[in-house]
Protein backbone atom coordinates (compact mmCIF):
# COMPACT_ATOMS: atom_id res chain seq x y z
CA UNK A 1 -24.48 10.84 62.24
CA UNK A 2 -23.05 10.18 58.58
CA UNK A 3 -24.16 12.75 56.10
CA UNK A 4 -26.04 10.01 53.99
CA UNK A 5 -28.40 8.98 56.98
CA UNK A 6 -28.89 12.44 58.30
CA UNK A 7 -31.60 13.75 58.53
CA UNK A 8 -33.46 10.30 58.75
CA UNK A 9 -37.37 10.12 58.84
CA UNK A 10 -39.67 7.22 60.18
CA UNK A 11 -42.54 6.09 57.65
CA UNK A 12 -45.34 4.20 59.20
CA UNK A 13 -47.69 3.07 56.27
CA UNK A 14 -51.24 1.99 57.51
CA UNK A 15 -54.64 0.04 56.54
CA UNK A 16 -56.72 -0.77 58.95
CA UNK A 17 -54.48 -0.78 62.06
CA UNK A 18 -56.72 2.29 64.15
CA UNK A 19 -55.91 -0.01 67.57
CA UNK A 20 -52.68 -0.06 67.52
CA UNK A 21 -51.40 2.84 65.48
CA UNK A 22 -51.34 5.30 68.23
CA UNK A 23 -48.80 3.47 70.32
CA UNK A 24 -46.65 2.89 67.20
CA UNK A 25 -46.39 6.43 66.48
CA UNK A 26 -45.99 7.38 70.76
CA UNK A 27 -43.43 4.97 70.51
CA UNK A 28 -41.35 6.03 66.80
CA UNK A 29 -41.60 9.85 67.95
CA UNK A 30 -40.22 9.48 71.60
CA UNK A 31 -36.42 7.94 69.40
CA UNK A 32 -36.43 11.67 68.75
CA UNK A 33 -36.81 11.45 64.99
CA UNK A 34 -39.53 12.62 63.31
CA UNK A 35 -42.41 10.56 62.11
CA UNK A 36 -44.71 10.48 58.84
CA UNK A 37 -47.76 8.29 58.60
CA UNK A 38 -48.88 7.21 55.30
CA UNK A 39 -52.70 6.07 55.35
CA UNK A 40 -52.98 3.76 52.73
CA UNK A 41 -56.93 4.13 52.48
CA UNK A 42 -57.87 3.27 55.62
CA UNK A 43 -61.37 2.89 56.35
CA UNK A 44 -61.25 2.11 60.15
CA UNK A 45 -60.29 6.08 61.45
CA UNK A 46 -57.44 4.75 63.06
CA UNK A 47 -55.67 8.26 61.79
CA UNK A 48 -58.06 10.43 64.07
CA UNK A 49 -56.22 9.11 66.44
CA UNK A 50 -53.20 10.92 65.99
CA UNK A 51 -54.67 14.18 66.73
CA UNK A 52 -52.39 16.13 69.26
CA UNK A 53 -49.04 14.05 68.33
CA UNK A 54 -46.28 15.41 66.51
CA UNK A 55 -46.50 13.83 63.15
CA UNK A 56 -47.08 14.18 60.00
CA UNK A 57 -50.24 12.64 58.33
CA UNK A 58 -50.20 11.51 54.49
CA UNK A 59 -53.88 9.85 53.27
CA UNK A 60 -54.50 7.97 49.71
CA UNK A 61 -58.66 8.06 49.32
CA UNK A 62 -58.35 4.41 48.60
CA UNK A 63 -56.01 1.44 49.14
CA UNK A 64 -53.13 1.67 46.89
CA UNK A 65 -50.43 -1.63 48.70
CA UNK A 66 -47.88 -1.29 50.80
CA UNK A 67 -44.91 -0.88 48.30
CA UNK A 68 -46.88 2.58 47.10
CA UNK A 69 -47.22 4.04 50.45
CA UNK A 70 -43.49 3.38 51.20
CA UNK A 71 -42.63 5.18 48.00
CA UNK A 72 -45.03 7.76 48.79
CA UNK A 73 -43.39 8.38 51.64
CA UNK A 74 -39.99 8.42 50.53
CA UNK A 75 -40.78 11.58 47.99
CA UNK A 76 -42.33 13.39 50.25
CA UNK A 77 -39.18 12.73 52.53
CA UNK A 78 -37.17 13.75 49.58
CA UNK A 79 -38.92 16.82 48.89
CA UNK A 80 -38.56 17.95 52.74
CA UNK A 81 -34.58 16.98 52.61
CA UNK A 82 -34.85 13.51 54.80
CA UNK A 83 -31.63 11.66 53.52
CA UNK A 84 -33.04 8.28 54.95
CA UNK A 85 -35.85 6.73 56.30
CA UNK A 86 -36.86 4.18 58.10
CA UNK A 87 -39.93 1.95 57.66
CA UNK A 88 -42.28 0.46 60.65
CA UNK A 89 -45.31 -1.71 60.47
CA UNK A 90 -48.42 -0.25 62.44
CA UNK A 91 -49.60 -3.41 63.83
CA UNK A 92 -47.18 -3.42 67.12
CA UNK A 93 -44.79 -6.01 65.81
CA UNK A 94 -41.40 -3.96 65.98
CA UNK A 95 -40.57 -2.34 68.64
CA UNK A 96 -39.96 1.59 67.40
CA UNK A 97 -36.85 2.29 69.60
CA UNK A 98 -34.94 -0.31 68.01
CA UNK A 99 -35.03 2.12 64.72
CA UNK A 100 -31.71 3.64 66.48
CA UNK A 101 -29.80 0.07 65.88
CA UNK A 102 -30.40 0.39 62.45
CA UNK A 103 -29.90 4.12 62.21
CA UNK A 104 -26.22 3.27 63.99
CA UNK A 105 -25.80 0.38 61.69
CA UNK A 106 -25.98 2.56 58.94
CA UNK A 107 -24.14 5.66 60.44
CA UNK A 108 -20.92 2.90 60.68
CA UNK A 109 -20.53 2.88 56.91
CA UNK A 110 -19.38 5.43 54.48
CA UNK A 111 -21.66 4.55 51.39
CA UNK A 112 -25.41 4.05 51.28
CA UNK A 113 -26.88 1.06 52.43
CA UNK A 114 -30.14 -0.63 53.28
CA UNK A 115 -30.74 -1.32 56.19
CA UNK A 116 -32.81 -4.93 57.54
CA UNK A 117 -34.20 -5.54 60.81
CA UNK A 118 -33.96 -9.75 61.36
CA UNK A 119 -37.15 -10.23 63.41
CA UNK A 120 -35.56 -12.96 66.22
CA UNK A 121 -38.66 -15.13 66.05
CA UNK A 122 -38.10 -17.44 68.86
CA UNK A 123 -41.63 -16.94 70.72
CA UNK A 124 -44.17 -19.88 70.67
CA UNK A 125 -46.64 -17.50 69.47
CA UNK A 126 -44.71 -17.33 66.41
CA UNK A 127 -47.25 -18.95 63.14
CA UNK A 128 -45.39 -21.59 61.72
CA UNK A 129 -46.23 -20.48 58.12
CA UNK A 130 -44.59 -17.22 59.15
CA UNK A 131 -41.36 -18.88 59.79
CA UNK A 132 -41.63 -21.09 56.29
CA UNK A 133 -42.43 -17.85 54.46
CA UNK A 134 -39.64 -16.32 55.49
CA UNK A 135 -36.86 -19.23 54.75
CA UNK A 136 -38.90 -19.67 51.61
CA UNK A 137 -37.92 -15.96 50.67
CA UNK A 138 -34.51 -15.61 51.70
CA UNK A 139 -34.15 -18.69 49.57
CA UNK A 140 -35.23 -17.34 46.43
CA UNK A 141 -33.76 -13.98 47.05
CA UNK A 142 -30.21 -15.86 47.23
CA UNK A 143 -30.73 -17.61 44.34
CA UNK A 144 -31.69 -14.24 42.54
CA UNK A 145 -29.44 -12.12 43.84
CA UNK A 146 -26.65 -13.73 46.14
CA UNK A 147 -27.53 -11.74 48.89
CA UNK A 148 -27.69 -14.39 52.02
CA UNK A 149 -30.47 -12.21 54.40
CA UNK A 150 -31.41 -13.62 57.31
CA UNK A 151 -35.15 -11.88 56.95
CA UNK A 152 -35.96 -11.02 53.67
CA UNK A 153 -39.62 -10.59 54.52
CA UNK A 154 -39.46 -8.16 57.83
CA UNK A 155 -41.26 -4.40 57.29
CA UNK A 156 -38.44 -2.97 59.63
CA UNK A 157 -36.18 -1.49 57.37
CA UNK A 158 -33.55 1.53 56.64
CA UNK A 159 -33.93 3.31 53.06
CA UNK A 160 -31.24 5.89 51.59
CA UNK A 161 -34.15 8.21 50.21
CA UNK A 162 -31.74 8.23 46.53
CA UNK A 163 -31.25 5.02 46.51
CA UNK A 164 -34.67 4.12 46.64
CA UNK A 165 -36.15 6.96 44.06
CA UNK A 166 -33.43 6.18 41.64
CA UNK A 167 -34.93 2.89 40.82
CA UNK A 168 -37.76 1.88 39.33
CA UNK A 169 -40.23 -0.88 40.64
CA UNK A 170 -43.62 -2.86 38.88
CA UNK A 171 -44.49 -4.20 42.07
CA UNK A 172 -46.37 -1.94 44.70
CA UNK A 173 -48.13 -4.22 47.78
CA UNK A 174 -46.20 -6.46 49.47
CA UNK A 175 -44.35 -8.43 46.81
CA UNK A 176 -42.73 -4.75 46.83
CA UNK A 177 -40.35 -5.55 49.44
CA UNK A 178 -39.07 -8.59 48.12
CA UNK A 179 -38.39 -6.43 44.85
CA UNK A 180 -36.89 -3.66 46.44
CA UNK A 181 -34.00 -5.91 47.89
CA UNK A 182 -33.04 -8.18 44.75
CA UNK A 183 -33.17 -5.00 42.18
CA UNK A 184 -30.93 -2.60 44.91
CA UNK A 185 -28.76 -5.53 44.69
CA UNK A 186 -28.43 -5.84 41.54
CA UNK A 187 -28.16 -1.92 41.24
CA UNK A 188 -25.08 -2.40 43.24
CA UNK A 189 -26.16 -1.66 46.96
CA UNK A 190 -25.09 -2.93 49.96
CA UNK A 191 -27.47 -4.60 52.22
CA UNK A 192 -26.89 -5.27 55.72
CA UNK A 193 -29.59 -6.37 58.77
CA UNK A 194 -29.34 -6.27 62.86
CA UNK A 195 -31.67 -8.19 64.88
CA UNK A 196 -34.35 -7.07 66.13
CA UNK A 197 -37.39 -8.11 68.48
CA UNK A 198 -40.82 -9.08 67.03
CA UNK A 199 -44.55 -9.48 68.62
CA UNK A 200 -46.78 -11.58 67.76
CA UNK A 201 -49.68 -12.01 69.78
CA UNK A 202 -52.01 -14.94 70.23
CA UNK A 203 -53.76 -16.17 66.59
CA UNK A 204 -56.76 -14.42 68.07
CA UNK A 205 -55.74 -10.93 68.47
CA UNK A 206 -53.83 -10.78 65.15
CA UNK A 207 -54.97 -8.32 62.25
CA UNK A 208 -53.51 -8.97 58.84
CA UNK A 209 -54.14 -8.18 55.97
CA UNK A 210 -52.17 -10.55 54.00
CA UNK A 211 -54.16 -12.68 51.71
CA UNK A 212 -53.01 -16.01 51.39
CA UNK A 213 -53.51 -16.64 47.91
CA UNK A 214 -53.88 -13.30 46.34
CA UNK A 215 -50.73 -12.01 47.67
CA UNK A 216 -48.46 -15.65 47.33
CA UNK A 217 -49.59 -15.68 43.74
CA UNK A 218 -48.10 -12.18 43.43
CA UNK A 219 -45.00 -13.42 45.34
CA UNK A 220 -44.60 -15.94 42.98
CA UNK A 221 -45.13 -14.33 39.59
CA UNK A 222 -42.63 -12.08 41.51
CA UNK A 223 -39.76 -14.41 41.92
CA UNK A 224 -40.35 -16.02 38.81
CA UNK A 225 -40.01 -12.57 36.59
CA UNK A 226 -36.96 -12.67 39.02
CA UNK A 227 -35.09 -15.55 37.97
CA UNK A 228 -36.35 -15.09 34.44
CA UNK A 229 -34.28 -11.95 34.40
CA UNK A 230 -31.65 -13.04 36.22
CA UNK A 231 -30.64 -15.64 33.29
CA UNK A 232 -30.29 -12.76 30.99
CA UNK A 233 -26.93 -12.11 29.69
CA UNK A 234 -27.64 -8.16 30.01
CA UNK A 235 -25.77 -6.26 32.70
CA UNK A 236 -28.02 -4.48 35.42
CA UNK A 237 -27.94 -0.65 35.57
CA UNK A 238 -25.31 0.22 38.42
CA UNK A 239 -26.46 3.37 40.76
CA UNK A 240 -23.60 3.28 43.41
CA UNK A 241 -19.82 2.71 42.18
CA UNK A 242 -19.46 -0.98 43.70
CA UNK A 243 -17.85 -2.91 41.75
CA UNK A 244 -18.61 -6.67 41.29
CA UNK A 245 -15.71 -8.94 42.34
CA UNK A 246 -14.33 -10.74 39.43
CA UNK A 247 -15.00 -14.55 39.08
CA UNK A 248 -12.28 -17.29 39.51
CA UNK A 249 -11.65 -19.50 36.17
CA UNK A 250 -12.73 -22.39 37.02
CA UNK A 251 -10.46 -24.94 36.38
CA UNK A 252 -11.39 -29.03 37.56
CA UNK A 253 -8.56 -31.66 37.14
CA UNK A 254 -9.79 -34.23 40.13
CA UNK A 255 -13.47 -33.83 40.14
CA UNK A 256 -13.58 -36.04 43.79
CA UNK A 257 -11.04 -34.42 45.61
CA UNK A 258 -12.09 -31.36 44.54
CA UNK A 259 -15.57 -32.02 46.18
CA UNK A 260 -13.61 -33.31 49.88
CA UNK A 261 -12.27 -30.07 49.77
CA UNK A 262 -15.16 -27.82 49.42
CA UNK A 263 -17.33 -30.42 51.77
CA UNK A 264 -14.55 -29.22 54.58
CA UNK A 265 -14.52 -25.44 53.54
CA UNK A 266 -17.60 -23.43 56.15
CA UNK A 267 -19.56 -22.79 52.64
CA UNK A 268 -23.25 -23.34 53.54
CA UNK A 269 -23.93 -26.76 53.05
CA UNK A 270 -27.27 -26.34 51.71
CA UNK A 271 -25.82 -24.02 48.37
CA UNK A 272 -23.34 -26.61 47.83
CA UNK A 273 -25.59 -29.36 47.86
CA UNK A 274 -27.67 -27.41 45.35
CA UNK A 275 -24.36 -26.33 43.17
CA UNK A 276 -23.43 -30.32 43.19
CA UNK A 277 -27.66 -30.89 42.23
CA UNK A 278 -27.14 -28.25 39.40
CA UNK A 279 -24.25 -29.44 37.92
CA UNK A 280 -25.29 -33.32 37.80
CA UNK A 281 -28.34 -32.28 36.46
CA UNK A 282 -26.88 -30.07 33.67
CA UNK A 283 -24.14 -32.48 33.24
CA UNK A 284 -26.38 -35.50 32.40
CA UNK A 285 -28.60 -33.46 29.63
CA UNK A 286 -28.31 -33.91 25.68
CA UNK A 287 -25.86 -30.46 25.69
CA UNK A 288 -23.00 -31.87 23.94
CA UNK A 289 -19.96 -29.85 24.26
CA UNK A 290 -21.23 -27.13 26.15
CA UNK A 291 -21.77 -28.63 29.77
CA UNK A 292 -19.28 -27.03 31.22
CA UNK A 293 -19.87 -23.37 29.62
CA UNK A 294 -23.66 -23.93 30.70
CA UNK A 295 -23.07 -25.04 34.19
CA UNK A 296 -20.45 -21.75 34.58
CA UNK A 297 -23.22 -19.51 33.10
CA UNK A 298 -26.01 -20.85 35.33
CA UNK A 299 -23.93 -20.83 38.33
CA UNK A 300 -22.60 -17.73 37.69
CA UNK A 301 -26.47 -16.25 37.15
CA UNK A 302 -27.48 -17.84 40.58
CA UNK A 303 -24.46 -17.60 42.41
CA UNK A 304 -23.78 -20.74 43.09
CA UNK A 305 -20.32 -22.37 43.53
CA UNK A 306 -18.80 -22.54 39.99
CA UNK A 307 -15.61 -25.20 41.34
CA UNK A 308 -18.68 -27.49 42.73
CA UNK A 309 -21.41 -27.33 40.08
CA UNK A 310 -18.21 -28.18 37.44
CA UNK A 311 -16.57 -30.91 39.36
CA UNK A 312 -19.76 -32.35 40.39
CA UNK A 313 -20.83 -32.25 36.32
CA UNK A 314 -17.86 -34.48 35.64
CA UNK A 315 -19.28 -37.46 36.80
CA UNK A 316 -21.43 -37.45 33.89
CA UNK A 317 -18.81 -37.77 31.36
CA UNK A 318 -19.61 -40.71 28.94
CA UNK A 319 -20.64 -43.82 28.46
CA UNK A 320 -22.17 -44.49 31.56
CA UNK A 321 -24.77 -41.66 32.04
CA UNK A 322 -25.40 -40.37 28.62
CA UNK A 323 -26.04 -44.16 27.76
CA UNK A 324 -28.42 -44.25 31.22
CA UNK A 325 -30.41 -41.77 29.86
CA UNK A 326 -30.34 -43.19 26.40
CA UNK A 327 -32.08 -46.47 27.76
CA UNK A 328 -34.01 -44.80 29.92
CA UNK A 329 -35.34 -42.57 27.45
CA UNK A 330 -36.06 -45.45 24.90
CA UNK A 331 -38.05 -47.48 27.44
CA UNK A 332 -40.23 -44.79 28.21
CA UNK A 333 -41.21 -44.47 24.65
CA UNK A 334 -41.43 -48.29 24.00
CA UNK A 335 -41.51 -49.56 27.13
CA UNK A 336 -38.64 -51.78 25.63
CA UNK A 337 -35.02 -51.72 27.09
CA UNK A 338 -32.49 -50.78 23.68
CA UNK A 339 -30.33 -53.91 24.38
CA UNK A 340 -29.33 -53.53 20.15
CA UNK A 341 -25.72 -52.56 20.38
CA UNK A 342 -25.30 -52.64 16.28
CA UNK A 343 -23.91 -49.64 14.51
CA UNK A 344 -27.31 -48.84 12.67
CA UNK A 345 -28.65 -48.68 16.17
CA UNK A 346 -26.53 -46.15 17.68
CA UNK A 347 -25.14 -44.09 14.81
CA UNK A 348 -27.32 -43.92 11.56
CA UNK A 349 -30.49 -43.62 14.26
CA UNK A 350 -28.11 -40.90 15.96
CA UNK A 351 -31.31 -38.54 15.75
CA UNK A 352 -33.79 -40.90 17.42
CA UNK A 353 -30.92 -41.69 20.28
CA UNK A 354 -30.76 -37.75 21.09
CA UNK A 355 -34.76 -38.16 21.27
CA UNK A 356 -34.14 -40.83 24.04
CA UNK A 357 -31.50 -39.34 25.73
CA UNK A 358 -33.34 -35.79 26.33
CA UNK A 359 -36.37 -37.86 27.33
CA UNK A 360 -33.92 -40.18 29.65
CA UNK A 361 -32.14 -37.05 31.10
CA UNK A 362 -35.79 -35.92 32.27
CA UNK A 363 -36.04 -38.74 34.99
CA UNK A 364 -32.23 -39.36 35.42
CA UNK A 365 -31.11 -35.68 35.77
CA UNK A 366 -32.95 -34.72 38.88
CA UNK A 367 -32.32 -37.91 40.13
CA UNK A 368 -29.16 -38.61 40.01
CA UNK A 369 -28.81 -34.54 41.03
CA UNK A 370 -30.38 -35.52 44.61
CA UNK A 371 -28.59 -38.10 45.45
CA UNK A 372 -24.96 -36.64 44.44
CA UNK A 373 -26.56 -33.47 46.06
CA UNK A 374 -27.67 -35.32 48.94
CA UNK A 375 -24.42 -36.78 49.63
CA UNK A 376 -22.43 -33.49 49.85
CA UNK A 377 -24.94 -31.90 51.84
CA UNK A 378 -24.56 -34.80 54.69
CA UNK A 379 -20.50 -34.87 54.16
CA UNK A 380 -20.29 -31.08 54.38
CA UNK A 381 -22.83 -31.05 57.62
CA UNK A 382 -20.51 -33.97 58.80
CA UNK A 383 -17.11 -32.25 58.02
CA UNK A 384 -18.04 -28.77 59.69
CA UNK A 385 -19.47 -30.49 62.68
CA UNK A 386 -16.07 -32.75 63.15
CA UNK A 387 -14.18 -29.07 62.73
CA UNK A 388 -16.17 -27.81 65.65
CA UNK A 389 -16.26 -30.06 67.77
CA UNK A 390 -11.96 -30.37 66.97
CA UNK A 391 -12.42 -26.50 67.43
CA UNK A 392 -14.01 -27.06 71.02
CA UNK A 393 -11.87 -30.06 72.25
């Protein structure tokens, strides 16, 4: 096995999970690597359990999250020389053997990476919120980060032990592993995923300890920290020697045939649509003589497709749009359209028209972003699905 991955150690943090904890570790040691349980204050003597197995038992005398046990675990796996590890739930959902796919996953490269096991969740028994909460995630974690995971929210996961202590993280319950992925990204770490099976059994036999709206409210002061930083100008501390790839100049002479092309490229669909929404939206706001450098910046932050956001952002070159949100604006305000076309009215009240205009671009910009958003997204689904099926025939 590579020397990064080798020797690798399986971390099984617990709370509350005494019924099926004892198969999950039966199951991690018979892959043949060894196996540390963190108990993360559990109260339900699940651990006693364990007694007779091979393993190694770490207790906190009260519940401390997730994210802490998994860190927990990784210094003691430091501190024992464990290059890796690899992380399992103890509620039966991943199947332990499949910790060699990522382990060989990982062998296959010749720098640190992390490691993701996409759950396939294909089974009826599957909770539809589940299955939002995950798209939901991998959503924001592309727009933070530009790393498009197929399952940003599954527990089965491959650590580089350096990697992960070299970093420092606010977050220690589950909104852990949502920050664990965007910062190593940023830091300059690879991330890769294999799938992997998942069981979920009926709603009735299901233990979770999730809450609902404790733990999305941390999820979402989470992302929005996130994205907060993310528009920062300052570069992110770099702990492997990736380098970024350097961005094309973006240059836009035929705004519409520029956006035919990219609706036939096999760019997601969905991120150009939102690239074309972005740059519509920024393109019909007061900012005057600095759409384009905005839309670049804000594309560039959220990695979004400069060419599209910039072409896109041409369409709201004036009159007609600045002067849409100018009327707009103004009947808002005085529920009177501005139909005075007279010098005084448009220059020496310059100020007031601004006013109208920022208050205009409120309603027009999103707006007039979904439907020119809209429209790509439906001619890039209908271009890629003409190329396959041309592809087939």
């Amino acid at each position: 096995m590579n020397c990064w991955v080798d020797p690798l150690l399986i971390i099984i943090p617990v709370f509350n999970h005494g019924t099926t904890l004892k198969g999950v570790v039966e199951a991690a040691l018979s892959t043949g690597f060894p196996v540390l349980v963190v108990d993360d204050g559990s109260s339900d003597g699940g651990v006693a359990g364990l007694a007779g197995l091979n393993c190694q038992v770490e207790s906190f005398a009260e519940n401390r999250g997730k994210g802490a046990a998994i860190l927990a675990g990784a210094r003691i796996a430091k501190e024992q020389g464990f290059a890796s590890i690899i992380t399992l739930d103890a509620d039966a959902q991943h199947n332990p053997l499949e910790a060699r796919d990522l382990a060989v996953v990982a062998a296959g490269t010749d720098h640190p990476v992390i490691v993701i096991g996409a759950r396939r969740m294909v089974q009826d028994t599957v909770p539809g919120l589940s299955l939002f909460g995950r798209d939901f995630s991998n959503f924001w974690v592309r727009l933070e980060c530009g790393a498009d995971l197929p399952d940003t929210q599954s527990g089965m996961r491959l650590y580089p032990v350096d990697v992960l202590l070299a970093q420092t993280f606010s977050k220690s319950r589950y909104d852990f592993e949502i920050e664990v992925l965007v910062k190593s990204v940023w830091a300059g770490v690879e991330i890769c995923s294999v799938p992997i099976s998942v069981h979920y059994p009926p709603a009735g036999e299901r233990v979770s300890h999730f809450h609902k709206f404790l733990d999305n409210w941390r999820l979402t002061l989470l992302h929005t920290g996130l994205v907060c930083r993310r528009l920062l100008p300052f570069p992110h501390k770099k702990i492997t020697g990736v380098r970024e790839k350097e961005s094309p100049v973006v240059v836009v002479k035929k705004p519409l045939r520029t956006l035919q092309n990219l609706c036939r490229e096999n760019s997601s669909p969905f991120w150009l649509a939102l690239a074309v929404w972005m740059g519509l939206f920024v393109g019909a706001s007061p900012l005057i003589g600095v759409h384009t450098v905005a839309i670049i910046y804000l594309a560039y932050r959220f990695h979004l497709n400069k060419v599209a956001a910039v072409a896109a952002s041409q369409f709201c070159m004036p009159p007609v749009v600045p002067a849409l949100c100018i009327e707009v604006g103004h009947y808002f305000q005085t529920q009177q359209w501005l139909t005075d076309l007279s010098w005084k009215r448009w220059l020496l009240e310059v100020h007031y028209r601004l006013w109208d205009w920022f208050v205009g671009f409120l309603f027009v910009g999103p707006i007039l972003g979904l439907f020119g958003g809209g429209l790509v997204y439906w001619l890039a689904r209908r271009f890629q699905q003409s190329n396959k099926s041309a592809g087939v025939a």
